[in-house]
PDB file of N, CA and C in Angstrom:
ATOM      1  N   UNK A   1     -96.422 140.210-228.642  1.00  0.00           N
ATOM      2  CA  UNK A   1     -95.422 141.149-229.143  1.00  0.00           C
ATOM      3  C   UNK A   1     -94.370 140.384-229.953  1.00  0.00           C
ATOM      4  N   UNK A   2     -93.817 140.629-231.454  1.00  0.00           N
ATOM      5  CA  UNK A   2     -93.063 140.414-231.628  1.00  0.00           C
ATOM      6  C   UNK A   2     -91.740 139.803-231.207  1.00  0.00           C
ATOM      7  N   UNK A   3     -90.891 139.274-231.929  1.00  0.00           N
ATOM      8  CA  UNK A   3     -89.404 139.536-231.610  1.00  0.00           C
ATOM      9  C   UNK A   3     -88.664 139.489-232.243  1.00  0.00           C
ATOM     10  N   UNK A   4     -87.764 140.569-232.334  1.00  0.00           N
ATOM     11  CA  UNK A   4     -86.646 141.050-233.367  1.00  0.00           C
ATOM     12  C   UNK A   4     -85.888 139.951-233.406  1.00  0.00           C
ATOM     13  N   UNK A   5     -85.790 139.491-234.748  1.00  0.00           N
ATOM     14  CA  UNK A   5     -84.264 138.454-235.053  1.00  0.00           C
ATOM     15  C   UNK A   5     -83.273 139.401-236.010  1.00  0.00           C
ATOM     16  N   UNK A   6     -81.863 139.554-235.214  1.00  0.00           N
ATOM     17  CA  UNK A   6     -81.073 140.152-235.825  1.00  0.00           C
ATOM     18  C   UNK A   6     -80.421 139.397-237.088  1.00  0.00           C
ATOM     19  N   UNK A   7     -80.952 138.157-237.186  1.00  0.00           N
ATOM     20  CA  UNK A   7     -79.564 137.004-237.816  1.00  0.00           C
ATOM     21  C   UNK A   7     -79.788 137.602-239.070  1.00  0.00           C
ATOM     22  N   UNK A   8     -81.035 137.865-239.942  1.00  0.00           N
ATOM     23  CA  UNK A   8     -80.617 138.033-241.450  1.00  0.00           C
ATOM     24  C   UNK A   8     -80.333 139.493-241.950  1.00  0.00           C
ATOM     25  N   UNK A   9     -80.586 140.375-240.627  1.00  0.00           N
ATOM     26  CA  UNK A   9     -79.974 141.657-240.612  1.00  0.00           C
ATOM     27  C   UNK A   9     -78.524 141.584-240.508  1.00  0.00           C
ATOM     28  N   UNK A  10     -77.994 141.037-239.487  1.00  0.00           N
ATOM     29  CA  UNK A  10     -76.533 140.164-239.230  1.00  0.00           C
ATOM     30  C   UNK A  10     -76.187 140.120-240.656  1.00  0.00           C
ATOM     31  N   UNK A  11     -76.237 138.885-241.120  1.00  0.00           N
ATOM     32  CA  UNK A  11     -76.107 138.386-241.906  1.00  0.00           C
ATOM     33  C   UNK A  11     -75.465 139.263-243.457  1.00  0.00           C
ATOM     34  N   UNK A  12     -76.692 139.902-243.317  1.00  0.00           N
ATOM     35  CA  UNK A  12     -76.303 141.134-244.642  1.00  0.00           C
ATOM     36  C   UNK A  12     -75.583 141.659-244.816  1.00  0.00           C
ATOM     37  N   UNK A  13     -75.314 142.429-243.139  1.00  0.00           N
ATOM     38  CA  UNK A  13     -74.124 143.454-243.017  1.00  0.00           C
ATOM     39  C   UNK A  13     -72.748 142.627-243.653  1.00  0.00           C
ATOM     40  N   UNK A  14     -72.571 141.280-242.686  1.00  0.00           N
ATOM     41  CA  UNK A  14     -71.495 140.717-243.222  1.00  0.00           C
ATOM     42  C   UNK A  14     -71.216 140.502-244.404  1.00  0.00           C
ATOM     43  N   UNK A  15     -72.323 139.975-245.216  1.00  0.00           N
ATOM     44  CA  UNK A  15     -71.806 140.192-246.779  1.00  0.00           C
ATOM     45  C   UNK A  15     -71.926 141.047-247.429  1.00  0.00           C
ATOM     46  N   UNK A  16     -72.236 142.616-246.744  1.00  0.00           N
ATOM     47  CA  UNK A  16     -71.860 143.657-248.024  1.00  0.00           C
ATOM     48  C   UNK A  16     -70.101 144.258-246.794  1.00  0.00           C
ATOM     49  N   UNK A  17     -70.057 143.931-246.065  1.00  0.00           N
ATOM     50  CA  UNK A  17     -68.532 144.112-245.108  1.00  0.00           C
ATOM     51  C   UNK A  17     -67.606 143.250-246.448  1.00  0.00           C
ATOM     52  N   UNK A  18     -68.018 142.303-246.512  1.00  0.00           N
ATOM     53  CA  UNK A  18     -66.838 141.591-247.423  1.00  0.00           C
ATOM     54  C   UNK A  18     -67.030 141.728-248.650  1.00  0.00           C
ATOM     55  N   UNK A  19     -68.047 142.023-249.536  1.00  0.00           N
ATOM     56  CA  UNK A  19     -67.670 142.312-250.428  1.00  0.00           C
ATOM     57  C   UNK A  19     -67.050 143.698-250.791  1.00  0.00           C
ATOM     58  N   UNK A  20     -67.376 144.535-249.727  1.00  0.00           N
ATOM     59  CA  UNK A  20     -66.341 145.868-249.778  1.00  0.00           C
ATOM     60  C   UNK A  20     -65.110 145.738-249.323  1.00  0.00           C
ATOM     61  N   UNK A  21     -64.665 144.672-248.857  1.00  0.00           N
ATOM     62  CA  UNK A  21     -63.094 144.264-248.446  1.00  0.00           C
ATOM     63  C   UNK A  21     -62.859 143.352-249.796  1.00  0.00           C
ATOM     64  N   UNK A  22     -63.548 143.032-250.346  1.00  0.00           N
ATOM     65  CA  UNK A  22     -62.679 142.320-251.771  1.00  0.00           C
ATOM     66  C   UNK A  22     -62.754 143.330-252.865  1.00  0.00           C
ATOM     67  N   UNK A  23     -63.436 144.619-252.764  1.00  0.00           N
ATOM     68  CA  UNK A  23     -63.419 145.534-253.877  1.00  0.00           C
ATOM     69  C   UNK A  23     -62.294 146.295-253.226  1.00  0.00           C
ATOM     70  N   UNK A  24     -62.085 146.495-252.285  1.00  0.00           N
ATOM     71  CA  UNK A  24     -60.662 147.586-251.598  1.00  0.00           C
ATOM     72  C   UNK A  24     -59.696 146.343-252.185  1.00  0.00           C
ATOM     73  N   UNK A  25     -59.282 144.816-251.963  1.00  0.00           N
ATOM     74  CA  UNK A  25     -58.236 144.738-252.275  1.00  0.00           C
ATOM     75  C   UNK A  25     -58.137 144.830-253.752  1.00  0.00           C
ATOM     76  N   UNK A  26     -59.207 144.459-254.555  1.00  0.00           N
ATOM     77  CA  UNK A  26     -58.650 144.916-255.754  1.00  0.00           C
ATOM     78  C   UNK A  26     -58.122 146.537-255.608  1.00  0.00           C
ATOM     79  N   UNK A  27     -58.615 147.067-255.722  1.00  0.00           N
ATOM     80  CA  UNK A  27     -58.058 148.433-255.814  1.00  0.00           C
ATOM     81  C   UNK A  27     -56.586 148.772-255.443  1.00  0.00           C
ATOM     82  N   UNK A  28     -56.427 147.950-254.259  1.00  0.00           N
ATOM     83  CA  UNK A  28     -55.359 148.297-253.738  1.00  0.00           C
ATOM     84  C   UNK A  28     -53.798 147.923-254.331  1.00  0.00           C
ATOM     85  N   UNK A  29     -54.445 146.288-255.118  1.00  0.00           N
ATOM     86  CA  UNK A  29     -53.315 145.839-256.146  1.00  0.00           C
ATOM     87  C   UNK A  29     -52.670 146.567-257.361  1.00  0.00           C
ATOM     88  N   UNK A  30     -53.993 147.504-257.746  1.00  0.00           N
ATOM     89  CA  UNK A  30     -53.366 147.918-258.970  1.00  0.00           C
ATOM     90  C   UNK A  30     -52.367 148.916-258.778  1.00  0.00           C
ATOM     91  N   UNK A  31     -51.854 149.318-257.831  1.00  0.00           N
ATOM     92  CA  UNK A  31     -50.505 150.284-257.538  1.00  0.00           C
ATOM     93  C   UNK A  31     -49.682 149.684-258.118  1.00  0.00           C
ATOM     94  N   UNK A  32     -48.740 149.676-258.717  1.00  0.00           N
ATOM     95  CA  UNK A  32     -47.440 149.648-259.035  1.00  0.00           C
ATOM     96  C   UNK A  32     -46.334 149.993-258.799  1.00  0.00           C
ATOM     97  N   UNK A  33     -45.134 149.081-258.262  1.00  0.00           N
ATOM     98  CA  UNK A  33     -44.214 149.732-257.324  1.00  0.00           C
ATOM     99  C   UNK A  33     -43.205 149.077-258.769  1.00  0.00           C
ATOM    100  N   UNK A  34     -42.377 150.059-259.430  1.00  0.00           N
ATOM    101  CA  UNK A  34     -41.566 150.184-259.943  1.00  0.00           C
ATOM    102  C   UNK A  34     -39.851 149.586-259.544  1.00  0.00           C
ATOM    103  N   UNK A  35     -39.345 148.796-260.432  1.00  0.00           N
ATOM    104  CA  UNK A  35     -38.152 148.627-259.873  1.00  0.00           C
ATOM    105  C   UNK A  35     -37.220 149.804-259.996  1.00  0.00           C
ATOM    106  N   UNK A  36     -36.398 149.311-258.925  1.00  0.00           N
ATOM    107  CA  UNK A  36     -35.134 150.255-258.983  1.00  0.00           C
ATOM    108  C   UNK A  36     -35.507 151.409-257.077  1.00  0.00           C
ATOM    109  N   UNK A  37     -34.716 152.245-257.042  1.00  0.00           N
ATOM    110  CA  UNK A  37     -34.362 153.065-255.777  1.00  0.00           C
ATOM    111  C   UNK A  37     -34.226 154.794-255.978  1.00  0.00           C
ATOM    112  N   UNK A  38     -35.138 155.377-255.555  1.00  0.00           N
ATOM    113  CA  UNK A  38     -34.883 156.523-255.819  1.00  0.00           C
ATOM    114  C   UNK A  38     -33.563 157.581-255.480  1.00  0.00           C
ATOM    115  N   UNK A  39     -33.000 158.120-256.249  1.00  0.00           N
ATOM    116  CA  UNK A  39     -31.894 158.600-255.468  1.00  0.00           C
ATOM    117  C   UNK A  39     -32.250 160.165-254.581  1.00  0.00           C
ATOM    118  N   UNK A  40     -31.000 160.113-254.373  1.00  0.00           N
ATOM    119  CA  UNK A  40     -31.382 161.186-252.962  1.00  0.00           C
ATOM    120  C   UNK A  40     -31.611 163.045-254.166  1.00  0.00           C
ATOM    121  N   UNK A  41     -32.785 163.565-254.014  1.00  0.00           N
ATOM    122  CA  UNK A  41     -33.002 164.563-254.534  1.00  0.00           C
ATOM    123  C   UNK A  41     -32.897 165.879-253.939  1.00  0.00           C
ATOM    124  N   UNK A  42     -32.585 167.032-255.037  1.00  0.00           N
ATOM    125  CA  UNK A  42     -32.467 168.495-254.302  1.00  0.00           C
ATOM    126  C   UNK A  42     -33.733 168.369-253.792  1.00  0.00           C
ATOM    127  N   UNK A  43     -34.137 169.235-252.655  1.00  0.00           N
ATOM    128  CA  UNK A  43     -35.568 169.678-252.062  1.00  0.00           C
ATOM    129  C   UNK A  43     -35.695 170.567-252.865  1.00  0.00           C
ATOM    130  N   UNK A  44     -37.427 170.617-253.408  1.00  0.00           N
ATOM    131  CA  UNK A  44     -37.894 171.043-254.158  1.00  0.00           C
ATOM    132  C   UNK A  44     -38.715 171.682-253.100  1.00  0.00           C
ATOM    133  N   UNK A  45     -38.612 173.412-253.230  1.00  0.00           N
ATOM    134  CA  UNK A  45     -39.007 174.317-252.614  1.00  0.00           C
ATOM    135  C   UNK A  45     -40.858 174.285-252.777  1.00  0.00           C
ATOM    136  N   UNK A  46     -41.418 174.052-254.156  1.00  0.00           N
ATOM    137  CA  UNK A  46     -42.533 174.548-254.448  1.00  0.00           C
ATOM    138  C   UNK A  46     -43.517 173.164-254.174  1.00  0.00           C
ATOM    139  N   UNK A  47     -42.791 172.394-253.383  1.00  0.00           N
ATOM    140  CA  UNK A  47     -43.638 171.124-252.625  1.00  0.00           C
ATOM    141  C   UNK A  47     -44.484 170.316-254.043  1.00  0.00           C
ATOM    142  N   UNK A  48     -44.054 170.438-255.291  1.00  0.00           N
ATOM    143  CA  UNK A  48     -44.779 170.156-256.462  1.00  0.00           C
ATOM    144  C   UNK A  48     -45.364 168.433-256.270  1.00  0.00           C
ATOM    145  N   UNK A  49     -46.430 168.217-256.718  1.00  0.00           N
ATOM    146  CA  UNK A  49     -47.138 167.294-256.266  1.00  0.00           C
ATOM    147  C   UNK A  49     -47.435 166.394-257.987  1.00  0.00           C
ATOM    148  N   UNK A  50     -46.117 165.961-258.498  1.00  0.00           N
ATOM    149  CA  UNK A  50     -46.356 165.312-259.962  1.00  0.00           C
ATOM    150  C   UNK A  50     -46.857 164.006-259.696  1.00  0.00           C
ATOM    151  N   UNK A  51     -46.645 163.046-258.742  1.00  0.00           N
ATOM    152  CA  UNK A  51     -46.991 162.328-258.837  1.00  0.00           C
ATOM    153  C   UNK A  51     -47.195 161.322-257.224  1.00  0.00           C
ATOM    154  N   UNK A  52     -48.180 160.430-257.096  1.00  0.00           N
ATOM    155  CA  UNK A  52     -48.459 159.652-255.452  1.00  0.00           C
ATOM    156  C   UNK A  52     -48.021 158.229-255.521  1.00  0.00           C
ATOM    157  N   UNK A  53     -47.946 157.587-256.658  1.00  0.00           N
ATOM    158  CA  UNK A  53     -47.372 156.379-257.049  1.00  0.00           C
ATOM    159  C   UNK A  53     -46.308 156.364-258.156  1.00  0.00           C
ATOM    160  N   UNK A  54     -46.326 155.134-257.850  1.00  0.00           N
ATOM    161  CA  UNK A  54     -44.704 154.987-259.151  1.00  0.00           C
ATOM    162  C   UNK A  54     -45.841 154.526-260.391  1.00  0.00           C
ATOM    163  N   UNK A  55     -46.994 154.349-260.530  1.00  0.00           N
ATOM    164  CA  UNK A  55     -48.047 154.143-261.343  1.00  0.00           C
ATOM    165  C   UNK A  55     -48.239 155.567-262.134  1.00  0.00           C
ATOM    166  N   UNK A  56     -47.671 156.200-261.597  1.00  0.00           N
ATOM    167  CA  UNK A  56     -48.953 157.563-261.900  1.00  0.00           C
ATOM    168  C   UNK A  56     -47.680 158.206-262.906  1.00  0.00           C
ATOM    169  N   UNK A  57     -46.288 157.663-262.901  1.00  0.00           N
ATOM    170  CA  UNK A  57     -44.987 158.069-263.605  1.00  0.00           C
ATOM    171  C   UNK A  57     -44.467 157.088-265.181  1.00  0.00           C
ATOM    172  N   UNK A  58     -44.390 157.528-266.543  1.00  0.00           N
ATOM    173  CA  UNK A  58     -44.368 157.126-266.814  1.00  0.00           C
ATOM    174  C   UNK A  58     -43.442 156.132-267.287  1.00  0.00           C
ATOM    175  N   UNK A  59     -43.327 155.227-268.369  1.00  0.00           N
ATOM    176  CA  UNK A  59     -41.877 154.590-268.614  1.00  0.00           C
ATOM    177  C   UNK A  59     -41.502 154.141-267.257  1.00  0.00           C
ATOM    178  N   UNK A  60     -39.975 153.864-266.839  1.00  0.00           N
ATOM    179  CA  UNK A  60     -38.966 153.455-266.016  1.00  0.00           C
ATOM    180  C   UNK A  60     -39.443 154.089-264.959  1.00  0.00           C
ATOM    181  N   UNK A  61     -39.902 155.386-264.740  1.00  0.00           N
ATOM    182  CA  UNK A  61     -39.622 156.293-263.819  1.00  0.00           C
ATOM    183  C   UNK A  61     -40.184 155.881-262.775  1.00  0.00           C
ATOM    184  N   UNK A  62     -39.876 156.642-261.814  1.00  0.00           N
ATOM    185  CA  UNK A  62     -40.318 156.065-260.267  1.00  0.00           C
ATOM    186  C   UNK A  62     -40.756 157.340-259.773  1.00  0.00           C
ATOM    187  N   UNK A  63     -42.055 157.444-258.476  1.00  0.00           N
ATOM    188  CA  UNK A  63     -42.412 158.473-257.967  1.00  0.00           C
ATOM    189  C   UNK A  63     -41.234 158.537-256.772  1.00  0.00           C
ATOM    190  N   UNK A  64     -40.479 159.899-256.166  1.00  0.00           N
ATOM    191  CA  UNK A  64     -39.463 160.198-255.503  1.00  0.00           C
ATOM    192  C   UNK A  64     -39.926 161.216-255.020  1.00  0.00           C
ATOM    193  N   UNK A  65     -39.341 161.600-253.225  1.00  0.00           N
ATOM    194  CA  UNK A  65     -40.036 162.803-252.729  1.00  0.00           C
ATOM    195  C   UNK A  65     -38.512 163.264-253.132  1.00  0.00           C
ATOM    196  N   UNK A  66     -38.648 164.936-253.124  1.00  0.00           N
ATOM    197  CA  UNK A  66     -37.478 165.361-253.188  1.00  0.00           C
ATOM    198  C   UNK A  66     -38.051 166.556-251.760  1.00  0.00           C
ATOM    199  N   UNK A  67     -38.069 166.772-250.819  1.00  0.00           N
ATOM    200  CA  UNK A  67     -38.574 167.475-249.359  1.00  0.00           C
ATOM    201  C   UNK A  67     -39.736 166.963-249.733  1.00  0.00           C
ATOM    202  N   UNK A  68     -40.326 168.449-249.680  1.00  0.00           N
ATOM    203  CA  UNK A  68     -41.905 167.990-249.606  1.00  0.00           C
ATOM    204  C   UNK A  68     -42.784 167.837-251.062  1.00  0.00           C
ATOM    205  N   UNK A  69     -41.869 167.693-252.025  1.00  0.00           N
ATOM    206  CA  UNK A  69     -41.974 167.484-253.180  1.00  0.00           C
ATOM    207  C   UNK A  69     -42.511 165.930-253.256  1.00  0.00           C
ATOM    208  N   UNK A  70     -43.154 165.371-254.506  1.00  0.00           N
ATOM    209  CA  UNK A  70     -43.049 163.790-255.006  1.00  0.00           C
ATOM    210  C   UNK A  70     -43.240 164.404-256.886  1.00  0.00           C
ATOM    211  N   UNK A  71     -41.923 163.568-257.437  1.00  0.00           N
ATOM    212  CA  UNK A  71     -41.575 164.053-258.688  1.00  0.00           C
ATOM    213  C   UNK A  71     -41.186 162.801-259.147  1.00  0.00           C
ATOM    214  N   UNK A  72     -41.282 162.576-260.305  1.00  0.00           N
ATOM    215  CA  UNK A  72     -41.155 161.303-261.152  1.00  0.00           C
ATOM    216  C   UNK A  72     -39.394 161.427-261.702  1.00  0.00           C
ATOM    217  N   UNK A  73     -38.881 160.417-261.355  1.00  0.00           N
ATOM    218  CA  UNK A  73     -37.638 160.530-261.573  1.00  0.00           C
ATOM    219  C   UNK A  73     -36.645 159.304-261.890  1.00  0.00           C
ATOM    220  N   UNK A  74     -35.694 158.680-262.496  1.00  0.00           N
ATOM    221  CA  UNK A  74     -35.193 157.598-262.734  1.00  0.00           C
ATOM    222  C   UNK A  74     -34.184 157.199-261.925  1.00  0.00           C
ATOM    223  N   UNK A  75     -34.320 155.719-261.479  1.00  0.00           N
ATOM    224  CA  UNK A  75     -34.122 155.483-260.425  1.00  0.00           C
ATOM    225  C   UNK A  75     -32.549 154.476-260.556  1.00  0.00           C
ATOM    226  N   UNK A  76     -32.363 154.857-259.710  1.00  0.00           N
ATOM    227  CA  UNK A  76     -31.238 154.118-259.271  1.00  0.00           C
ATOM    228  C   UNK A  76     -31.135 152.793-259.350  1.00  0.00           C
ATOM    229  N   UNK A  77     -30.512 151.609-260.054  1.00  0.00           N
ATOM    230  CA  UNK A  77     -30.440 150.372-259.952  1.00  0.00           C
ATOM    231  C   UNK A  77     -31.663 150.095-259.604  1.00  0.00           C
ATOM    232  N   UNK A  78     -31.140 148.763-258.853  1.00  0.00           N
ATOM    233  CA  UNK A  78     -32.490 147.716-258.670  1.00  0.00           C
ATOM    234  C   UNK A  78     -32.775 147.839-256.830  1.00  0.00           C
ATOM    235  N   UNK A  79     -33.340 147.022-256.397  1.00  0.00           N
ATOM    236  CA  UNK A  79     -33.861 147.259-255.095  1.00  0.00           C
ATOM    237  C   UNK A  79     -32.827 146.211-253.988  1.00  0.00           C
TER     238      UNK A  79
END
Protein backbone atom coordinates (compact mmCIF):
# COMPACT_ATOMS: atom_id res chain seq x y z
CA UNK A 1 0.00 0.00 0.00
CA UNK A 2 1.13 3.25 -0.69
CA UNK A 3 2.00 6.24 1.43
CA UNK A 4 0.79 9.63 1.26
CA UNK A 5 3.62 12.30 1.50
CA UNK A 6 2.08 15.55 2.36
CA UNK A 7 5.51 17.60 1.94
CA UNK A 8 5.07 18.75 -1.78
CA UNK A 9 1.36 19.16 -1.22
CA UNK A 10 2.62 21.18 1.98
CA UNK A 11 4.80 22.81 0.23
CA UNK A 12 2.53 24.35 -2.51
CA UNK A 13 -0.02 25.52 -0.29
CA UNK A 14 2.72 27.60 1.32
CA UNK A 15 3.81 29.19 -1.73
CA UNK A 16 0.59 30.12 -3.25
CA UNK A 17 -0.32 31.40 0.91
CA UNK A 18 2.54 33.84 0.24
CA UNK A 19 2.31 34.81 -2.80
CA UNK A 20 -1.31 35.89 -2.02
CA UNK A 21 0.07 37.77 1.06
CA UNK A 22 2.52 39.72 -1.21
CA UNK A 23 -0.32 40.51 -3.79
CA UNK A 24 -2.70 41.79 -0.68
CA UNK A 25 0.22 43.94 0.45
CA UNK A 26 0.60 45.46 -2.69
CA UNK A 27 -2.86 46.30 -2.88
CA UNK A 28 -3.05 47.45 0.32
CA UNK A 29 -0.24 50.24 -0.25
CA UNK A 30 -1.84 51.89 -2.90
CA UNK A 31 -4.40 53.74 -0.47
CA UNK A 32 -3.52 57.06 0.03
CA UNK A 33 -3.88 58.86 3.18
CA UNK A 34 -3.90 62.53 2.38
CA UNK A 35 -2.37 65.22 4.50
CA UNK A 36 -4.11 67.43 6.65
CA UNK A 37 -7.40 66.61 9.35
CA UNK A 38 -10.80 66.50 8.57
CA UNK A 39 -12.91 69.01 10.21
CA UNK A 40 -15.86 68.33 12.22
CA UNK A 41 -18.94 68.11 9.58
CA UNK A 42 -22.86 68.78 9.54
CA UNK A 43 -24.39 65.08 9.56
CA UNK A 44 -25.41 64.36 6.38
CA UNK A 45 -28.89 62.89 6.62
CA UNK A 46 -28.83 60.93 3.16
CA UNK A 47 -25.74 58.72 4.53
CA UNK A 48 -24.18 59.73 0.86
CA UNK A 49 -21.39 57.39 0.13
CA UNK A 50 -18.84 59.84 -2.25
CA UNK A 51 -16.07 58.45 -1.26
CA UNK A 52 -13.97 55.17 1.11
CA UNK A 53 -10.49 56.65 0.81
CA UNK A 54 -8.77 59.89 0.70
CA UNK A 55 -7.59 58.18 -2.82
CA UNK A 56 -10.88 58.01 -4.23
CA UNK A 57 -11.10 62.30 -3.57
CA UNK A 58 -9.65 64.45 -5.77
CA UNK A 59 -6.86 67.29 -5.57
CA UNK A 60 -6.15 68.25 -1.69
CA UNK A 61 -9.30 66.77 -0.60
CA UNK A 62 -9.65 64.27 2.00
CA UNK A 63 -12.40 61.49 2.46
CA UNK A 64 -14.49 62.81 5.87
CA UNK A 65 -17.51 61.07 7.51
CA UNK A 66 -19.95 63.69 8.17
CA UNK A 67 -22.66 60.91 10.47
CA UNK A 68 -23.13 58.29 8.40
CA UNK A 69 -22.06 60.10 5.46
CA UNK A 70 -18.12 59.84 3.86
CA UNK A 71 -17.79 63.07 1.56
CA UNK A 72 -14.68 64.50 0.11
CA UNK A 73 -13.84 67.61 1.77
CA UNK A 74 -10.76 70.03 2.52
CA UNK A 75 -9.04 69.51 5.30
CA UNK A 76 -7.87 71.20 8.00
CA UNK A 77 -4.07 71.90 8.37
CA UNK A 78 -1.65 69.26 8.68
CA UNK A 79 -1.78 66.16 10.97
Amino acid sequence: MPTCRPGPLVAALLVGLLLLGFGFARVTKTVEEKAGVCPKLKEDLNCTQECNSDGKCADNLKCCRAGCASVCHMPNGKN
